[in-house]
C-alpha atoms as a PDB file:
ATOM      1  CA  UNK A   1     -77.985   9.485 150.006  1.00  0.00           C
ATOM      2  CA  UNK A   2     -77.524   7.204 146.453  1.00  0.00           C
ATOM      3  CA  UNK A   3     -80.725   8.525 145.932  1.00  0.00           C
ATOM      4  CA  UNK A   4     -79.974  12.041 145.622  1.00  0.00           C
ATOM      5  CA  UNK A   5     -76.747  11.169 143.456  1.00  0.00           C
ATOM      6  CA  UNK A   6     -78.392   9.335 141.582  1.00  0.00           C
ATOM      7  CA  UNK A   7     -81.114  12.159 140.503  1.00  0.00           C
ATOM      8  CA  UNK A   8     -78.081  14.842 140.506  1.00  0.00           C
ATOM      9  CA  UNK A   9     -76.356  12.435 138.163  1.00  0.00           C
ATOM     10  CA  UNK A  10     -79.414  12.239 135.683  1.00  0.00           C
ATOM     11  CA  UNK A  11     -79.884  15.997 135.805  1.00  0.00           C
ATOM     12  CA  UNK A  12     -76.117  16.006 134.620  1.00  0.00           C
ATOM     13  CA  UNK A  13     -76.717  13.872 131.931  1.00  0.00           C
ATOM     14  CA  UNK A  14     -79.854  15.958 130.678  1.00  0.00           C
ATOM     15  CA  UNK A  15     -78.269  19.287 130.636  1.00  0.00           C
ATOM     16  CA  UNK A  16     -75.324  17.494 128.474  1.00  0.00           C
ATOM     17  CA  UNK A  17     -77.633  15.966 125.901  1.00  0.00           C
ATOM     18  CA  UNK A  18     -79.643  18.975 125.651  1.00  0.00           C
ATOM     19  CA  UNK A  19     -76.343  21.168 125.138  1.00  0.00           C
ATOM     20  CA  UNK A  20     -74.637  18.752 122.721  1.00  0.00           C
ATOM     21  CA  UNK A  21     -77.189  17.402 120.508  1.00  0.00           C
ATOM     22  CA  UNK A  22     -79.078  20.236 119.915  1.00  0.00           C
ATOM     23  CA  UNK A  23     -76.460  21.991 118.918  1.00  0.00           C
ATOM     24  CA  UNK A  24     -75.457  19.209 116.096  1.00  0.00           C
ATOM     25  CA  UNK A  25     -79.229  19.004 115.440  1.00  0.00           C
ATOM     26  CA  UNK A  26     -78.776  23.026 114.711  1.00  0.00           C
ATOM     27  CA  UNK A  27     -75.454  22.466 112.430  1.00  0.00           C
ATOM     28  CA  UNK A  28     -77.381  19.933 110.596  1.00  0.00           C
ATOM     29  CA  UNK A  29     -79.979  21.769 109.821  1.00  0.00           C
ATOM     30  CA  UNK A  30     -77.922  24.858 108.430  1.00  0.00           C
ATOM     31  CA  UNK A  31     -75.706  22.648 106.548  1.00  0.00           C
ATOM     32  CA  UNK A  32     -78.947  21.411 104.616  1.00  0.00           C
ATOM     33  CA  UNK A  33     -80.086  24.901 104.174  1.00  0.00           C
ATOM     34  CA  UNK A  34     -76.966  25.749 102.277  1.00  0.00           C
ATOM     35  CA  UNK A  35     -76.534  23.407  99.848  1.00  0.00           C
ATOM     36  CA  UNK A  36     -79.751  23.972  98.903  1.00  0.00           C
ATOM     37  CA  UNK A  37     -78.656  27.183  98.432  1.00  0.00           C
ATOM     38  CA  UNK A  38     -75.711  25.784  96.622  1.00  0.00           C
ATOM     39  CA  UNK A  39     -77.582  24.149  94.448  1.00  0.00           C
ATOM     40  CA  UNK A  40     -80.372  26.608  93.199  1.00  0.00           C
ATOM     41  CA  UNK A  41     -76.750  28.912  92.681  1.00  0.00           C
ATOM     42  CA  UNK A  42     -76.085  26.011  90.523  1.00  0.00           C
ATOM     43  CA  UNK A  43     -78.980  25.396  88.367  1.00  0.00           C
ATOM     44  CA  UNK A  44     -79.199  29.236  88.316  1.00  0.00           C
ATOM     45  CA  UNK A  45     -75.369  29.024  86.591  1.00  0.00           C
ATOM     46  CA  UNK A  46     -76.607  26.352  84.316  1.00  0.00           C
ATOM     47  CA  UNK A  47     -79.342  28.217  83.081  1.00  0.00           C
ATOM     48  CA  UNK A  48     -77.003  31.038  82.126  1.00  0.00           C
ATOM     49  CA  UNK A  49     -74.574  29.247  80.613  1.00  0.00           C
ATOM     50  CA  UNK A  50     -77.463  27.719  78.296  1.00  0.00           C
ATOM     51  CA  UNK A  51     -78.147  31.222  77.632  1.00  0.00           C
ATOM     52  CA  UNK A  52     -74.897  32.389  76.664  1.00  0.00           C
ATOM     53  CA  UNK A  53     -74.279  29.167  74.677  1.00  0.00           C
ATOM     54  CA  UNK A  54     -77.785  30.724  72.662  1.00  0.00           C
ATOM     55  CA  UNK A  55     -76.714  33.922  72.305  1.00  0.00           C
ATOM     56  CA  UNK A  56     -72.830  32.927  71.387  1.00  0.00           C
ATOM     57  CA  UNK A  57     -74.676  30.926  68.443  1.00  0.00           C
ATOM     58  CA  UNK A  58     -76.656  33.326  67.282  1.00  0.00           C
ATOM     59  CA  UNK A  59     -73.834  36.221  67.267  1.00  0.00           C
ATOM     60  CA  UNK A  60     -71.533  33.634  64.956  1.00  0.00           C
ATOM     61  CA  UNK A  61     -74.886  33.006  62.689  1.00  0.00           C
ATOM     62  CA  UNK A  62     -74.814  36.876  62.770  1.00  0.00           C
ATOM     63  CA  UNK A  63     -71.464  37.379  61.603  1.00  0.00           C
ATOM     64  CA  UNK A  64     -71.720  34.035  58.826  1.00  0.00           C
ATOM     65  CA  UNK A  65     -74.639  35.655  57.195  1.00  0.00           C
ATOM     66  CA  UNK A  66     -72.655  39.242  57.466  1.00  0.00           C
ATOM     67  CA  UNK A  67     -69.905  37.790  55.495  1.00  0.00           C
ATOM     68  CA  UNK A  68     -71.774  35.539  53.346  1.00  0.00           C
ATOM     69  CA  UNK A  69     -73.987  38.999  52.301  1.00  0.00           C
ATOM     70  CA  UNK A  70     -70.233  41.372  51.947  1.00  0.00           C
ATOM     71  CA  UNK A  71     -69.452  38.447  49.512  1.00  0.00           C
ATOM     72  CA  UNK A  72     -72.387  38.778  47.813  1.00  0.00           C
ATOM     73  CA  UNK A  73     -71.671  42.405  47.382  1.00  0.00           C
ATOM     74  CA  UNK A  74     -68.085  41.950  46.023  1.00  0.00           C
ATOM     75  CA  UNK A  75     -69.205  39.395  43.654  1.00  0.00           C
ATOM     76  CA  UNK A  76     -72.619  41.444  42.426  1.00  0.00           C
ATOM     77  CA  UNK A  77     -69.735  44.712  42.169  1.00  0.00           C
ATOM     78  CA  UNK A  78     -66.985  42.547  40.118  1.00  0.00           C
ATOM     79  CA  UNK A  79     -69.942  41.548  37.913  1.00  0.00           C
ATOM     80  CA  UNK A  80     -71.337  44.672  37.154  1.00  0.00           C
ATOM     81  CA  UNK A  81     -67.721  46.490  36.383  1.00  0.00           C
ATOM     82  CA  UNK A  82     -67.207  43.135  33.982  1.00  0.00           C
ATOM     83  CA  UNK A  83     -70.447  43.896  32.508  1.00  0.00           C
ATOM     84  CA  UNK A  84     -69.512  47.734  32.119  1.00  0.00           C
ATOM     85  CA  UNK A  85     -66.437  46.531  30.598  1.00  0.00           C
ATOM     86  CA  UNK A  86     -67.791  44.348  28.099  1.00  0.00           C
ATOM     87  CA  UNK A  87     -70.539  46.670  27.333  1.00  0.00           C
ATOM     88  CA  UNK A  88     -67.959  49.353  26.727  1.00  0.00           C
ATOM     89  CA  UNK A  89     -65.723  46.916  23.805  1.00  0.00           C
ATOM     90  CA  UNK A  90     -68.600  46.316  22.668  1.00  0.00           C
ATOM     91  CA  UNK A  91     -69.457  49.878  21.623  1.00  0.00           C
ATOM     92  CA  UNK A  92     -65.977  50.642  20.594  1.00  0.00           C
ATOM     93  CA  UNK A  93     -66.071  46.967  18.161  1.00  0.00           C
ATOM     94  CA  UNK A  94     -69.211  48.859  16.768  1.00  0.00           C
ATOM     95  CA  UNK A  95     -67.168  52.128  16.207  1.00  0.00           C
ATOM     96  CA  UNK A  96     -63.896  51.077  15.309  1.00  0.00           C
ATOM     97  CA  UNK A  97     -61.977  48.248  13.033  1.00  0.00           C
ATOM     98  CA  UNK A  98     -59.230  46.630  15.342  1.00  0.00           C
ATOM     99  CA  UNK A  99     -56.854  45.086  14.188  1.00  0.00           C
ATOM    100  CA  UNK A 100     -57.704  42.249  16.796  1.00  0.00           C
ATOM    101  CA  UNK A 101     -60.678  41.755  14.719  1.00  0.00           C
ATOM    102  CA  UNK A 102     -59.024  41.463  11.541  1.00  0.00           C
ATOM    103  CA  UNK A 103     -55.892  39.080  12.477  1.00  0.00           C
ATOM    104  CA  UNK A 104     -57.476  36.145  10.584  1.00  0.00           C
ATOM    105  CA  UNK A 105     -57.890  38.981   7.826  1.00  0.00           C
ATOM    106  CA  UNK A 106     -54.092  40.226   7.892  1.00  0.00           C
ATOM    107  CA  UNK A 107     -52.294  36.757   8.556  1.00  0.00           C
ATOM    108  CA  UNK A 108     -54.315  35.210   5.449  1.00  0.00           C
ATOM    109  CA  UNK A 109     -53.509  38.358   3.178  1.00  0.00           C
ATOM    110  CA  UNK A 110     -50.073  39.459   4.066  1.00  0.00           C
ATOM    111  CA  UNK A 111     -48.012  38.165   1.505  1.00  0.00           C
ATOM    112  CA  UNK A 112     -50.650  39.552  -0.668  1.00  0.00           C
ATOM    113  CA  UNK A 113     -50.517  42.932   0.907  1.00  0.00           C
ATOM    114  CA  UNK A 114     -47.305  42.986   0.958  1.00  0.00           C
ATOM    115  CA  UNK A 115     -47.003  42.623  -2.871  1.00  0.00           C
ATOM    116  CA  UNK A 116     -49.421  45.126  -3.346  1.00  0.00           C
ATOM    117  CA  UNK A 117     -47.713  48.087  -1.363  1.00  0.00           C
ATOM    118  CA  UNK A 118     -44.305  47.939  -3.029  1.00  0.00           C
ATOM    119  CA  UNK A 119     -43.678  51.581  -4.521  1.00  0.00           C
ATOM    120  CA  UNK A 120     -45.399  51.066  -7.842  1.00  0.00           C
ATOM    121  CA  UNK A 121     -48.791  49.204  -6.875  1.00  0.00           C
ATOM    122  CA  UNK A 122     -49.136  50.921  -4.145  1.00  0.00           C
ATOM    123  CA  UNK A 123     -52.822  51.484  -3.925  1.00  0.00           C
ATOM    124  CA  UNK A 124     -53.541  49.173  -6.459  1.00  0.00           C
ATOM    125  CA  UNK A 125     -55.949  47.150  -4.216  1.00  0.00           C
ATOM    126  CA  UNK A 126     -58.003  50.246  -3.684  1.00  0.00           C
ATOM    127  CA  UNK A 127     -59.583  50.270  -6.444  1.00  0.00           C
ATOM    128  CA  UNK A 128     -57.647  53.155  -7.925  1.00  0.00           C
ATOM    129  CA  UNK A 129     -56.098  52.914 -11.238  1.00  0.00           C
ATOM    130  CA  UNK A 130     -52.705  53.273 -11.055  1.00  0.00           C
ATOM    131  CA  UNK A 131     -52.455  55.723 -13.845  1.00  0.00           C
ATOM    132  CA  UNK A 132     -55.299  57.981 -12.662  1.00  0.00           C
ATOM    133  CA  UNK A 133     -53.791  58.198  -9.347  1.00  0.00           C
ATOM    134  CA  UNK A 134     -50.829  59.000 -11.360  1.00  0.00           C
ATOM    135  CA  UNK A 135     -52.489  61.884 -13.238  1.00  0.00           C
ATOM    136  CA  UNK A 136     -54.061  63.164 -10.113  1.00  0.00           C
ATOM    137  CA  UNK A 137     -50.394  63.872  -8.643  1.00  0.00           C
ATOM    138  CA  UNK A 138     -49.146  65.574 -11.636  1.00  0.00           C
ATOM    139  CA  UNK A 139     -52.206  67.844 -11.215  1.00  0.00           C
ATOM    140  CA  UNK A 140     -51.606  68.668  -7.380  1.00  0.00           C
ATOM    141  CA  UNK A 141     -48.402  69.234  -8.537  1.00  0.00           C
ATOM    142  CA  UNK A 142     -49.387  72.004 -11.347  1.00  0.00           C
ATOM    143  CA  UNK A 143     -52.201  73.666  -9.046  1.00  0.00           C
ATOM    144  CA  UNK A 144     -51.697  76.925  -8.117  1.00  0.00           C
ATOM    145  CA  UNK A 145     -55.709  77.788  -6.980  1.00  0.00           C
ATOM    146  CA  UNK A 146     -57.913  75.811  -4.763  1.00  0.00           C
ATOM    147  CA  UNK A 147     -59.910  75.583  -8.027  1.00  0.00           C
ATOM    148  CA  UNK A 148     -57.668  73.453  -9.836  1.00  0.00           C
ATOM    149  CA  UNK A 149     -56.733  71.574  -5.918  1.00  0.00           C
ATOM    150  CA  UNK A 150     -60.398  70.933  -5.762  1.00  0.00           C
ATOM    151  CA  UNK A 151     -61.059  69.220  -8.982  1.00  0.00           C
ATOM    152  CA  UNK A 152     -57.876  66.938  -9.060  1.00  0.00           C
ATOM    153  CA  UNK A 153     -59.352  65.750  -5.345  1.00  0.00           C
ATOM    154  CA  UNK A 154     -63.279  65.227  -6.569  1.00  0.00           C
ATOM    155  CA  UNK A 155     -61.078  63.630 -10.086  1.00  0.00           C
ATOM    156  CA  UNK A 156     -59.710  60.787  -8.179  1.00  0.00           C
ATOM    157  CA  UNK A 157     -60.142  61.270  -3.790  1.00  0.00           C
ATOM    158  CA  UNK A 158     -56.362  60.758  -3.053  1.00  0.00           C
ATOM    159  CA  UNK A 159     -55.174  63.867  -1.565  1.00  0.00           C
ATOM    160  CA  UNK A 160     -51.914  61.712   0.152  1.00  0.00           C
ATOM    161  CA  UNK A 161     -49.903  58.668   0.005  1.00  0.00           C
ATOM    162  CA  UNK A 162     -46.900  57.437   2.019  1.00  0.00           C
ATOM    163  CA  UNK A 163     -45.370  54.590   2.034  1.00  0.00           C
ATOM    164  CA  UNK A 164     -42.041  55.688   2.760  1.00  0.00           C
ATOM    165  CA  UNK A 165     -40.436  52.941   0.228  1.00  0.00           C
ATOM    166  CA  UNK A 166     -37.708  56.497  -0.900  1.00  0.00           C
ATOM    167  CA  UNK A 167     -36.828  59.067   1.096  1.00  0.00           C
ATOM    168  CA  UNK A 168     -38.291  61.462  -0.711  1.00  0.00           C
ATOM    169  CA  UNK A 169     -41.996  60.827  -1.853  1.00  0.00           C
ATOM    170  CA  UNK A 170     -43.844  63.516  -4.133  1.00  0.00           C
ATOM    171  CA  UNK A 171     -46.908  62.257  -3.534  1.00  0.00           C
ATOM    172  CA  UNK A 172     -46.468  62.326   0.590  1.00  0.00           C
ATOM    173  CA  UNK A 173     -47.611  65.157   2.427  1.00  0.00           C
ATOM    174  CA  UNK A 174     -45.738  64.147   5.973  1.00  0.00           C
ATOM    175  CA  UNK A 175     -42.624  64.787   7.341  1.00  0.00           C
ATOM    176  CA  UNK A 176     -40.731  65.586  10.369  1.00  0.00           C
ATOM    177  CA  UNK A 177     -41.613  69.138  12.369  1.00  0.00           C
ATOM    178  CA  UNK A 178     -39.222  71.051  11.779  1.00  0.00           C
ATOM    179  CA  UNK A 179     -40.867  74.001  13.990  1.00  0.00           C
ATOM    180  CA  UNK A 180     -39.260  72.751  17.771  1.00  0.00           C
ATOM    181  CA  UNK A 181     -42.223  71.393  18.756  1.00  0.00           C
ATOM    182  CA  UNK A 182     -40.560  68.025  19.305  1.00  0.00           C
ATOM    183  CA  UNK A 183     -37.457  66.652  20.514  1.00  0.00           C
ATOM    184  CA  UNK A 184     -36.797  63.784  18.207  1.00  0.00           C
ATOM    185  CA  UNK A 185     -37.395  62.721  14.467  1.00  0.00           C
ATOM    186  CA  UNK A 186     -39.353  59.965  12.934  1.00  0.00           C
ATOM    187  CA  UNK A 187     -36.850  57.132  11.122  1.00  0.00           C
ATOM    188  CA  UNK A 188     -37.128  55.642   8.188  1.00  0.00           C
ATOM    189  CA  UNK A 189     -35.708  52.107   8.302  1.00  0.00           C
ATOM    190  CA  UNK A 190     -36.422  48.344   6.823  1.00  0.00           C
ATOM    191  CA  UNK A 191     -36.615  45.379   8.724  1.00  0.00           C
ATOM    192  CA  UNK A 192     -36.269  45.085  12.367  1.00  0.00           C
ATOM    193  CA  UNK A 193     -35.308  48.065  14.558  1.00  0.00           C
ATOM    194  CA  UNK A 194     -32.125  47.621  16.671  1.00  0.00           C
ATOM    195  CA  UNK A 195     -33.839  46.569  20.170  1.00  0.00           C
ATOM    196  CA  UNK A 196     -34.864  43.468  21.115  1.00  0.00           C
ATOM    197  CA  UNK A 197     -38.330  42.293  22.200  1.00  0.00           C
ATOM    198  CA  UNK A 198     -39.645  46.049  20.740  1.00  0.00           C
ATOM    199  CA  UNK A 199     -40.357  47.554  17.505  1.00  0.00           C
ATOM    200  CA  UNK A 200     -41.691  46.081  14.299  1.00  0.00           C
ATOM    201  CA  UNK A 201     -39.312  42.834  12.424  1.00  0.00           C
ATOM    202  CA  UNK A 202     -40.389  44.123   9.144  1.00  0.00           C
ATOM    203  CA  UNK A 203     -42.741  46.855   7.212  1.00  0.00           C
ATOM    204  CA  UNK A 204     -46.425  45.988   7.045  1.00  0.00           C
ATOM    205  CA  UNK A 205     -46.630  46.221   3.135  1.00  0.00           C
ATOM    206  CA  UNK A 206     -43.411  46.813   1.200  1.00  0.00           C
ATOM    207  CA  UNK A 207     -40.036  47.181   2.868  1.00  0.00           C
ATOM    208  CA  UNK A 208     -39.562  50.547   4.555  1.00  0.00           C
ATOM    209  CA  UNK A 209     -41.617  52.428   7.420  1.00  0.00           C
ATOM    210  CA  UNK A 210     -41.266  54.526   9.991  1.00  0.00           C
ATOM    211  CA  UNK A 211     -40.961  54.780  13.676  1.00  0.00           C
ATOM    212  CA  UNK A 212     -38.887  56.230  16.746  1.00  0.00           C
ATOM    213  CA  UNK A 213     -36.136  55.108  18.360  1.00  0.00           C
ATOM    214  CA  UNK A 214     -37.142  54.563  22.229  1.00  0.00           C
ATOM    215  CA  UNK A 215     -33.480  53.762  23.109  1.00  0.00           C
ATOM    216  CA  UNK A 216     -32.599  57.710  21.811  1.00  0.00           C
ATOM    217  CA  UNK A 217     -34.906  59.057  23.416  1.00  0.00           C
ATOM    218  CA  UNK A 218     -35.606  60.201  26.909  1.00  0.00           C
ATOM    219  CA  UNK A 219     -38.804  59.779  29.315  1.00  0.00           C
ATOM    220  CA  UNK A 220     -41.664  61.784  28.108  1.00  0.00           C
ATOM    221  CA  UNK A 221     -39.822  63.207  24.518  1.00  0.00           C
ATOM    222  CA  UNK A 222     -41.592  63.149  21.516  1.00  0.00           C
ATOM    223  CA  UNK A 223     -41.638  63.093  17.884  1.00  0.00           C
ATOM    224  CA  UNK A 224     -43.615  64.941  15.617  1.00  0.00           C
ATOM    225  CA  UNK A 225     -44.735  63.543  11.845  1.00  0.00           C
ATOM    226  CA  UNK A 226     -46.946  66.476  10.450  1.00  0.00           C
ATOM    227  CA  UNK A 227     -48.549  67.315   7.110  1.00  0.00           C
ATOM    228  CA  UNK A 228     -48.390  69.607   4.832  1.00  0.00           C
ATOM    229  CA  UNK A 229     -51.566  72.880   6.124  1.00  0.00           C
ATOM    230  CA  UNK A 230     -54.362  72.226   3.626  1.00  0.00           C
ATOM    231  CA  UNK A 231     -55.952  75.203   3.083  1.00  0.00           C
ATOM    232  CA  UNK A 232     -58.756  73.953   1.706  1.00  0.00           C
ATOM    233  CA  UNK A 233     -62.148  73.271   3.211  1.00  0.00           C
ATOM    234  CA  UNK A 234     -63.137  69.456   2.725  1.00  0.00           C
ATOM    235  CA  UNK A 235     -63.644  66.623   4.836  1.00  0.00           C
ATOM    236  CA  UNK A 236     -61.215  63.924   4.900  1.00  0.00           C
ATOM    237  CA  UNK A 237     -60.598  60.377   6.139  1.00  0.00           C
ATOM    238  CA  UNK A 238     -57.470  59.535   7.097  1.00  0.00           C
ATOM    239  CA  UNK A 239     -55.724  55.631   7.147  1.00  0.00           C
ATOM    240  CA  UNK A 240     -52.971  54.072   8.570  1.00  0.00           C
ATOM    241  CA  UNK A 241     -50.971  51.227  10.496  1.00  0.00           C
ATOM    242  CA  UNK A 242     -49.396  51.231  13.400  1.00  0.00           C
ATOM    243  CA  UNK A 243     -47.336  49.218  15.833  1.00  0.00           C
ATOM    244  CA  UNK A 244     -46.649  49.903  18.965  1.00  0.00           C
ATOM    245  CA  UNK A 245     -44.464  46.530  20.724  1.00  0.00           C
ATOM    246  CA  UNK A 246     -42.859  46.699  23.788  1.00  0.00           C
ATOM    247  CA  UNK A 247     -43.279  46.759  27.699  1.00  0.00           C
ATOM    248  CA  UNK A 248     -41.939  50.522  28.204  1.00  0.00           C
ATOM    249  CA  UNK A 249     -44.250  51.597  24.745  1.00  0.00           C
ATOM    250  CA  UNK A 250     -45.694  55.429  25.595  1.00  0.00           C
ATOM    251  CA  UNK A 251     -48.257  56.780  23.289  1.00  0.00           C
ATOM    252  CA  UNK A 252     -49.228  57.759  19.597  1.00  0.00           C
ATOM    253  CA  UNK A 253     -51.734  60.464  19.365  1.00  0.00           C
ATOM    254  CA  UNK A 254     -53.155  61.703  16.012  1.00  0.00           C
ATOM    255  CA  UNK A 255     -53.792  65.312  16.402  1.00  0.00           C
ATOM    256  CA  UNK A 256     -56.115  67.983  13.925  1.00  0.00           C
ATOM    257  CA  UNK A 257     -54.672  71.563  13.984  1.00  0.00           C
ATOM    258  CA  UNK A 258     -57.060  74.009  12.487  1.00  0.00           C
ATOM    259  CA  UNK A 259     -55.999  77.587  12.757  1.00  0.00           C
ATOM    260  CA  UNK A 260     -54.276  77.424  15.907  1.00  0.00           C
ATOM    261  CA  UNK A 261     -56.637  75.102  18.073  1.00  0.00           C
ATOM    262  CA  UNK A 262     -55.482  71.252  18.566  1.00  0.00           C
ATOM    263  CA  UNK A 263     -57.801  68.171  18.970  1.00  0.00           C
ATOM    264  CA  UNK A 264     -56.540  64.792  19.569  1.00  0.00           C
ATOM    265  CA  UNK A 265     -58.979  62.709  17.650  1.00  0.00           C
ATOM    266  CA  UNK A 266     -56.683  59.269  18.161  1.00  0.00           C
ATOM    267  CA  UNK A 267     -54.924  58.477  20.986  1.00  0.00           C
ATOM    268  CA  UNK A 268     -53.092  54.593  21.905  1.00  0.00           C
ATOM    269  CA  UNK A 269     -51.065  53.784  24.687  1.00  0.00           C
ATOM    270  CA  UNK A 270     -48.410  50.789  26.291  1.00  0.00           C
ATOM    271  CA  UNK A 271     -47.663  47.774  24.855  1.00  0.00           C
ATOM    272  CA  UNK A 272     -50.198  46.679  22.183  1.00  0.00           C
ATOM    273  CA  UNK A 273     -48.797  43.173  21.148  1.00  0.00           C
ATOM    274  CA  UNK A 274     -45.999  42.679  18.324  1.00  0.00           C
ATOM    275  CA  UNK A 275     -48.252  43.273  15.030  1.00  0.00           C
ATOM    276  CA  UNK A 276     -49.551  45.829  13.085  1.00  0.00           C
ATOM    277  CA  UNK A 277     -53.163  47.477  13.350  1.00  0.00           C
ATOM    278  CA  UNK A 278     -55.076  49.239  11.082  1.00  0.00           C
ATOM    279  CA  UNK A 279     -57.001  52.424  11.727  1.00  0.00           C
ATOM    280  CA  UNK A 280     -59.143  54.696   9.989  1.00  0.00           C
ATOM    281  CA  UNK A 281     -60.195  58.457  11.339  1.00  0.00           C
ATOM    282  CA  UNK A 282     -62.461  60.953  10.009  1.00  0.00           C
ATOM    283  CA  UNK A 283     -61.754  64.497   9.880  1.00  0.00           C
ATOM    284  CA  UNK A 284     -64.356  67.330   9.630  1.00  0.00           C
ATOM    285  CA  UNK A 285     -63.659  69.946   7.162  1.00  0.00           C
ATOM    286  CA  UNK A 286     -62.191  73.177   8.381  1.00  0.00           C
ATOM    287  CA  UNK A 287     -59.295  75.616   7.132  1.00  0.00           C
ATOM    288  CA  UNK A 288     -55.734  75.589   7.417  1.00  0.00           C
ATOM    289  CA  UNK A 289     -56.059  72.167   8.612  1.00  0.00           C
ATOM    290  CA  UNK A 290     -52.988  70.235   9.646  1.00  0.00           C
ATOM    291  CA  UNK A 291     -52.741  66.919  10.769  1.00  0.00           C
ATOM    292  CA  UNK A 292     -49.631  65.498  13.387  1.00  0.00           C
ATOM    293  CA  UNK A 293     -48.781  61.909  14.347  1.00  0.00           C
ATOM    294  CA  UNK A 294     -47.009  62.834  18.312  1.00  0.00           C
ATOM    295  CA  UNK A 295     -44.731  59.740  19.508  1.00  0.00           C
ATOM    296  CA  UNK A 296     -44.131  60.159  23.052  1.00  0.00           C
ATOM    297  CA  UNK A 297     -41.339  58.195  24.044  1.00  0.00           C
ATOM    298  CA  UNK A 298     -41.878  55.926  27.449  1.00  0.00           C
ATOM    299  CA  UNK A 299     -39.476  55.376  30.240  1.00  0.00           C
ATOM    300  CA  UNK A 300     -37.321  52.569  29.043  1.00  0.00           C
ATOM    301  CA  UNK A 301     -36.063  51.519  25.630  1.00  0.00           C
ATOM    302  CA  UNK A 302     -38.712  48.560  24.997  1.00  0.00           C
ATOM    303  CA  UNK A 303     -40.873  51.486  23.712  1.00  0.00           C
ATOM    304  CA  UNK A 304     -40.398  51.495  19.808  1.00  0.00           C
ATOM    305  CA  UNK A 305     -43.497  52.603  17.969  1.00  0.00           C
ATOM    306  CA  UNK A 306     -43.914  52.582  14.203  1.00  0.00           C
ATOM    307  CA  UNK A 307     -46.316  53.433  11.409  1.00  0.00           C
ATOM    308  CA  UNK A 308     -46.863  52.560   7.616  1.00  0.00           C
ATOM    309  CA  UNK A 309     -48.761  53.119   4.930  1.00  0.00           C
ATOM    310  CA  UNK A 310     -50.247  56.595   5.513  1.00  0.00           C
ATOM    311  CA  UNK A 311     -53.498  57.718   3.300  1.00  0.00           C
ATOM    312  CA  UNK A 312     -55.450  60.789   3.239  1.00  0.00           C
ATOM    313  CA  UNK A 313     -59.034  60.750   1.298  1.00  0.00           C
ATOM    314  CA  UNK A 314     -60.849  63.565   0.305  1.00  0.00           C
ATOM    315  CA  UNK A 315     -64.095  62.308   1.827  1.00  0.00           C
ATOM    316  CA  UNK A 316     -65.526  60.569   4.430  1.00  0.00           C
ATOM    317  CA  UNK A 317     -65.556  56.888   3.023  1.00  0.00           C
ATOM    318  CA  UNK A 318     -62.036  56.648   1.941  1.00  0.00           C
ATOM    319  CA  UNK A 319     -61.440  52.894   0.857  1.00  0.00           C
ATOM    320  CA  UNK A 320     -64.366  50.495   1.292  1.00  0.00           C
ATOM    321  CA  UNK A 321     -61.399  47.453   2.130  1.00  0.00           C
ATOM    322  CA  UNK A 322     -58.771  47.419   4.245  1.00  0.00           C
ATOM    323  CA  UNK A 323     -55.754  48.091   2.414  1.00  0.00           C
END
């Protein structure tokens, strides 16, 4: 009898091993199998992330060498519009006397200048005697054909001379329009004009000049200085100063009229600086010629612009100094 429970008693305890530890050994063996698992997901991540590292690198190298090249571009552009620029004053030094070029010039000589433009030398410094320029008016004066106009302008080359030091000159061809095709009149005056920080503080060669009166005037009006219609056929150079001061200054236009058809041969506008400049314009021959100085007034009353010294050559050359 203990035999037999003693063989039902092992049986027992072999069915309970079996049952228990093969089922751990099972669990065990699964559990291995996924963190294996877990860690090939792992290394798999790693690897990614290396890769997205790389390719996060290279996209910011991308966009550094996009930028650095857009740079590039701006700078190349900014350089080539300076060099445009610069090209461009360069061709209008070669073309045209400023009066930037000649400061030096006019601050050494304008006590002398202004000596010699008082009413009786006032082309002295020309090189035109006084008393043939002198003569020369008396004959314009007496002409009466284009003959006689012809040779008093081949005698001597002055055909016009204002310096406004009177009212009235004899030997000045310009004057106000008096035809409506402006709003305003030229003044004469001496000294400085009554705005401040606009406007000339004195004439550029004797005492009186010209200019307009921004503070009388509204946006956009102008003022027309004309000369007398020259009916005959010659070509002309024309010389003057101007000033044009102030941070509202419009624009001063020289204009050729020739039987009805306009041509602005001169044109300046805003603020230019508080001096005078000199400029010097050549005019092809043609009839009934006419030639206009057009102030347009600008939108404030820092817009004073003045001229002096107005002279009108009959030829191409004119002076050989600046006057």
């Amino acid at each position: 009898m203990k035999m037999r429970i003693v063989m039902i008693f092992s049986l027992l305890m072999y069915f309970v091993n079996v049952n228990v530890f093969g089922t751990n050994a099972q669990n065990s063996l699964n559990k291995d199998m996924k963190e294996t698992e877990i860690a090939d997901i792992r290394l798999d991540v790693n690897v990614m992330k290396e890769n997205y590292h790389d390719l996060l690198k290279r996209v910011i190298d991308n966009e550094n060498t996009i930028e650095l090249l857009e740079n590039d571009k701006q700078y190349l552009t900014h350089e080539v519009e300076n060099l445009k620029r610069q090209l461009s004053c360069e061709t209008e030094v070669l073309h045209d006397i400023t009066g930037e070029h000649q400061k030096e010039l006019n601050e050494t000589n304008f006590e002398l200048n202004h000596t010699w433009y008082s009413f009786n030398k006032m082309v002295h410094e020309l090189s035109c005697n006084v008393d043939v320029i002198d003569n020369k008016f008396l004959c314009l004066v007496g002409s009466t054909s284009p003959q006689s106009f012809l040779k008093c302008i081949t005698k001597t080359g002055v055909v016009s001379v204002c310096t406004f030091e009177t009212k009235v000159e004899e030997n000045c061809l310009f004057y106000n329009d008096e035809t409506g095709l402006d709003k305003k009149n030229w003044r004469r005056h001496s000294g400085r004009t009554s705005s401040r920080n606009t406007g000339p503080s004195r004439a550029k060669a004797g005492n009186d000049y010209m200019y307009i009166e921004s503070g009388s005037m509204d946006y956009l009006e102008n003022a027309l200085l004309v000369s007398n219609i020259l009916k005959q056929d010659v070509k002309l150079s024309l010389s003057f100063y101007y000033h044009m001061y102030g941070s509202s200054t419009g624009t001063l236009e020289v204009i050729v009229s020739s039987s009805g058809t306009n041509q602005t041969i001169f044109t300046r506008s805003g603020d230019q600086g508080n001096q005078w400049y000199y400029k010097k314009l050549y005019i092809q021959s043609a009839s009934n010629l006419q030639i206009m100085f057009n102030a347009i007034d600008g939108n404030s009353s820092y817009g004073d612009i003045a001229l002096d010294n107005i002279m009108l050559f009959a030829d191409e050359c004119g002076p050989q100094i600046i006057p």
